[in-house]
N, C-alpha and C. Protein backbone atom coordinates (compact mmCIF):
# COMPACT_ATOMS: atom_id res chain seq x y z
N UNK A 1 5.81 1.74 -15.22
CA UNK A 1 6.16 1.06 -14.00
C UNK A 1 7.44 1.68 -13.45
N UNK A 2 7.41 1.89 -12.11
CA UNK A 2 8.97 2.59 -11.59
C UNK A 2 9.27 1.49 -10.36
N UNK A 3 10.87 1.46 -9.89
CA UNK A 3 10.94 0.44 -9.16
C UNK A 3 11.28 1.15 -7.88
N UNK A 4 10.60 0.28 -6.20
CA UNK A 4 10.76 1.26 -5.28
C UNK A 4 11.07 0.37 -4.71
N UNK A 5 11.27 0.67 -3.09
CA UNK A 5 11.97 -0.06 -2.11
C UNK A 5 11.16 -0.42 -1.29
N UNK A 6 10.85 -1.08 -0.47
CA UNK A 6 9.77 -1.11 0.90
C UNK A 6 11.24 -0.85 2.05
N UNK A 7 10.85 -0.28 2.97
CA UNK A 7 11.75 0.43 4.24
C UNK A 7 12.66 -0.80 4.99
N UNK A 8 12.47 -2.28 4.29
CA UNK A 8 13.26 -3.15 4.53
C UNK A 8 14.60 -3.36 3.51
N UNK A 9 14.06 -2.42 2.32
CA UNK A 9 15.44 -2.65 1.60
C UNK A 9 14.61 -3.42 0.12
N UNK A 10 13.53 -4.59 0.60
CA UNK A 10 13.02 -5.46 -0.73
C UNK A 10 12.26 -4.50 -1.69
N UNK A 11 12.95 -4.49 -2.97
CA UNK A 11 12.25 -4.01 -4.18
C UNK A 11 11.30 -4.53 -5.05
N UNK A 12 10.36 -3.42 -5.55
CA UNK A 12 9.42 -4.13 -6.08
C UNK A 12 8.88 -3.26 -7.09
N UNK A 13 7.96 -3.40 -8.16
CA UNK A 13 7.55 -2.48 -9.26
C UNK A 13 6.38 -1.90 -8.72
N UNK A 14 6.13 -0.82 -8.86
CA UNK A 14 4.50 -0.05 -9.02
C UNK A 14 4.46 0.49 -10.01
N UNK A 15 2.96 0.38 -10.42
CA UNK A 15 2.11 1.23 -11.86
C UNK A 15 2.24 2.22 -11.35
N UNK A 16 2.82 3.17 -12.06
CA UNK A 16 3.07 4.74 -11.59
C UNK A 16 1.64 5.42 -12.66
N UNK A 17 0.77 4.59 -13.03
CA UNK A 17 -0.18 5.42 -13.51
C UNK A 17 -1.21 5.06 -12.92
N UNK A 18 -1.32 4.39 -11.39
CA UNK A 18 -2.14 4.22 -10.40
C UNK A 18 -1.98 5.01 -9.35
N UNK A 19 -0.95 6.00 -9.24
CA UNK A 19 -0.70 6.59 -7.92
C UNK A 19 -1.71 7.47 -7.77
N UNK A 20 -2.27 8.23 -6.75
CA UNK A 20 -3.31 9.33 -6.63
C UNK A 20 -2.15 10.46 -5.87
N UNK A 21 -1.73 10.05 -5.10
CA UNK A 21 -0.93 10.52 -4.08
C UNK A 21 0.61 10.40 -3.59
N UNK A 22 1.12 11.04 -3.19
CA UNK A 22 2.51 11.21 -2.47
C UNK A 22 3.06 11.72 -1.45
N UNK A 23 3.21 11.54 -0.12
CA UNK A 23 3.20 12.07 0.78
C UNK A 23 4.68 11.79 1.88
N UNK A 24 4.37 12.56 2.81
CA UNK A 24 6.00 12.32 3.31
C UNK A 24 5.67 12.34 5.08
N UNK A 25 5.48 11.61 5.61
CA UNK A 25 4.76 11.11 7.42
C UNK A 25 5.79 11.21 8.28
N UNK A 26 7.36 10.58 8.42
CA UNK A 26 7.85 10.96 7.88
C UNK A 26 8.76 10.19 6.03
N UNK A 27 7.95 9.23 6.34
CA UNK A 27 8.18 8.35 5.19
C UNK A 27 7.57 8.16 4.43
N UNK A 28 7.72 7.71 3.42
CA UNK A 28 7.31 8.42 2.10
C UNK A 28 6.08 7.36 1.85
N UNK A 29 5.12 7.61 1.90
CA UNK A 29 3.83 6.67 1.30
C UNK A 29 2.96 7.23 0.11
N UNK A 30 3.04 5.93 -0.59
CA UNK A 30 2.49 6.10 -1.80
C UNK A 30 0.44 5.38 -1.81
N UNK A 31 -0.07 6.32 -2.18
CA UNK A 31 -1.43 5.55 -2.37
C UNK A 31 -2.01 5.51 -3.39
N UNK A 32 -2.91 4.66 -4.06
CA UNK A 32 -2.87 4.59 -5.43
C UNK A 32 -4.97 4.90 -5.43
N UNK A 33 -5.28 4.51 -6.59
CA UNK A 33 -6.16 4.86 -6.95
C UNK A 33 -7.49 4.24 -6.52
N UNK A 34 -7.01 2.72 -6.05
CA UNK A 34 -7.34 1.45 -5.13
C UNK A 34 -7.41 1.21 -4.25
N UNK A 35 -7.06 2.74 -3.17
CA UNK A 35 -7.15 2.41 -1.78
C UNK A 35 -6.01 2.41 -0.96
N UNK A 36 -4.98 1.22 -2.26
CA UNK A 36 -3.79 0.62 -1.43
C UNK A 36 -2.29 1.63 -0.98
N UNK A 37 -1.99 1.36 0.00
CA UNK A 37 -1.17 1.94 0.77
C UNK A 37 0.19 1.49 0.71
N UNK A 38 1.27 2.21 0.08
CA UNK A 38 2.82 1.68 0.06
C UNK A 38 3.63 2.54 1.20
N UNK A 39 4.79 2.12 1.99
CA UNK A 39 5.55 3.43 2.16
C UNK A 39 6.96 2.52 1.83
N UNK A 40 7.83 3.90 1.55
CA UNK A 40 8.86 3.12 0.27
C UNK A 40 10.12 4.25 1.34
N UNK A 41 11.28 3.40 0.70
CA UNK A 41 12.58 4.49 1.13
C UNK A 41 12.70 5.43 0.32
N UNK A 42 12.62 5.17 -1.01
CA UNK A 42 12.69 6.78 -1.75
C UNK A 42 12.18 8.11 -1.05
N UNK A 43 12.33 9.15 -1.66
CA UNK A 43 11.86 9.99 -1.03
C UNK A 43 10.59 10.61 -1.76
N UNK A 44 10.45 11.30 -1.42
CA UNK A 44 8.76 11.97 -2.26
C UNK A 44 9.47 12.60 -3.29
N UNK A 45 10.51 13.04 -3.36
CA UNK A 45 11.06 14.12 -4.50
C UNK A 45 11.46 12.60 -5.55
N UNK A 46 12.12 11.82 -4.91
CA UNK A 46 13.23 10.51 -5.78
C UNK A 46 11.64 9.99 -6.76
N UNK A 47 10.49 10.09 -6.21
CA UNK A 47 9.36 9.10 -6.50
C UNK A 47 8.95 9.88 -7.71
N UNK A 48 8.36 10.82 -7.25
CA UNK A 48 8.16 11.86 -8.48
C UNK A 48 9.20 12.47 -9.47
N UNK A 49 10.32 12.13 -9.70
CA UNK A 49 11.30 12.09 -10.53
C UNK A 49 11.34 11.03 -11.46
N UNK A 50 11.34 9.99 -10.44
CA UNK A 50 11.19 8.70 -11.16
C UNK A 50 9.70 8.55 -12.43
N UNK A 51 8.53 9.25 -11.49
CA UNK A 51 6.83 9.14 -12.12
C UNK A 51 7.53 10.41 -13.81
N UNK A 52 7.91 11.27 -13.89
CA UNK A 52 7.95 12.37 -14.67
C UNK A 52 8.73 11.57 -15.54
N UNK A 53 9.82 10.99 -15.69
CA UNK A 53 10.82 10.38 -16.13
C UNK A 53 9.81 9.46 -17.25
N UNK A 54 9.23 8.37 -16.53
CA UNK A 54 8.52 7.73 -16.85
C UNK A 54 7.31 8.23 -18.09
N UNK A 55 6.58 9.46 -17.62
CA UNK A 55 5.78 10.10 -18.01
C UNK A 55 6.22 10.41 -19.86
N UNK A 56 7.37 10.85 -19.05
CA UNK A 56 7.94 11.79 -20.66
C UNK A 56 9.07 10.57 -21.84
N UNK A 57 8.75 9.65 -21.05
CA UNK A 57 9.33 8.21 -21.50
C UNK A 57 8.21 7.79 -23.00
N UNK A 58 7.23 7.27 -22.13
CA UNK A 58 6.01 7.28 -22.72
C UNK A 58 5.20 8.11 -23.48
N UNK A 59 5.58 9.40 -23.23
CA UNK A 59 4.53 10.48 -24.11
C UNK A 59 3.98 11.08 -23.56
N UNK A 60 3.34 10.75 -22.25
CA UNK A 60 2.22 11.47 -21.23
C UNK A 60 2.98 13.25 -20.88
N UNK A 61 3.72 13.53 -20.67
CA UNK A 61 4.12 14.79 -20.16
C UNK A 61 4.33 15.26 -21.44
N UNK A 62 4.07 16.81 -20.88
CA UNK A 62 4.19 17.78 -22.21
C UNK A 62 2.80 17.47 -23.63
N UNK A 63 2.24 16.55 -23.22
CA UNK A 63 1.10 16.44 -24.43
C UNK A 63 0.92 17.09 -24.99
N UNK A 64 0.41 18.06 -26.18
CA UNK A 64 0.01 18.86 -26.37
C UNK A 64 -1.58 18.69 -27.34
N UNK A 65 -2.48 19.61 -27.25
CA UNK A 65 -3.89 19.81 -27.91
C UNK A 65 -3.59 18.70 -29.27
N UNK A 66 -4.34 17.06 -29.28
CA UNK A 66 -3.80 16.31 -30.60
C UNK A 66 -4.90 16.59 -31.64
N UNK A 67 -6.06 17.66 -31.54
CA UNK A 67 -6.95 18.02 -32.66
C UNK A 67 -6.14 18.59 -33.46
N UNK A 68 -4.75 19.32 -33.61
CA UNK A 68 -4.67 20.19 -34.31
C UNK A 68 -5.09 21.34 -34.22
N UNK A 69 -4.45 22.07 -35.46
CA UNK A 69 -4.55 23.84 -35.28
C UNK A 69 -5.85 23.81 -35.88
N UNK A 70 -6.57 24.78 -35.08
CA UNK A 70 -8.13 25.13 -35.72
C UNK A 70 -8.66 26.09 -36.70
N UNK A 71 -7.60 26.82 -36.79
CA UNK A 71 -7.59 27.69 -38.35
C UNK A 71 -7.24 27.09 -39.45
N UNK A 72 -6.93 25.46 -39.51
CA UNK A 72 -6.56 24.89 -40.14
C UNK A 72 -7.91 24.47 -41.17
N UNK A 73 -8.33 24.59 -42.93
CA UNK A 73 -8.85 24.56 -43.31
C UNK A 73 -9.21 23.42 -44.09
């Protein structure tokens, strides 16, 4: 979850593992996997800092192959 702004200033949480998209109109809207449509004051760079942050918080970034080495006997 990362916390964003709506362009009035009121904050609020989004599942940052619902986003599909990130875009910059000139304001930054977020769309998720659901259709639904945010646009936030952050910026597209602040959002995706925040999503990576998050990512590598949790484990998701940098994953690497979890079978193991395959020359392994």
């Amino acid at each position: 979850m990362i916390k964003v702004s709506r362009l009035n200033g009121k904050s609020f949480i989004l599942n940052a593992l619902l986003i599909e998209t990130i875009e910059s109109f000139p304001d930054t809207t977020i769309m998720l996997t659901n259709g639904r449509k945010y646009v936030v004051k952050e910026s597209e760079e602040q959002v995706y800092a925040m999503i990576t942050s998050l990512y590598k918080t949790i484990g998701l970034a940098g994953m690497q192959h979890a079978g193991g080495n395959e020359d392994e006997e």
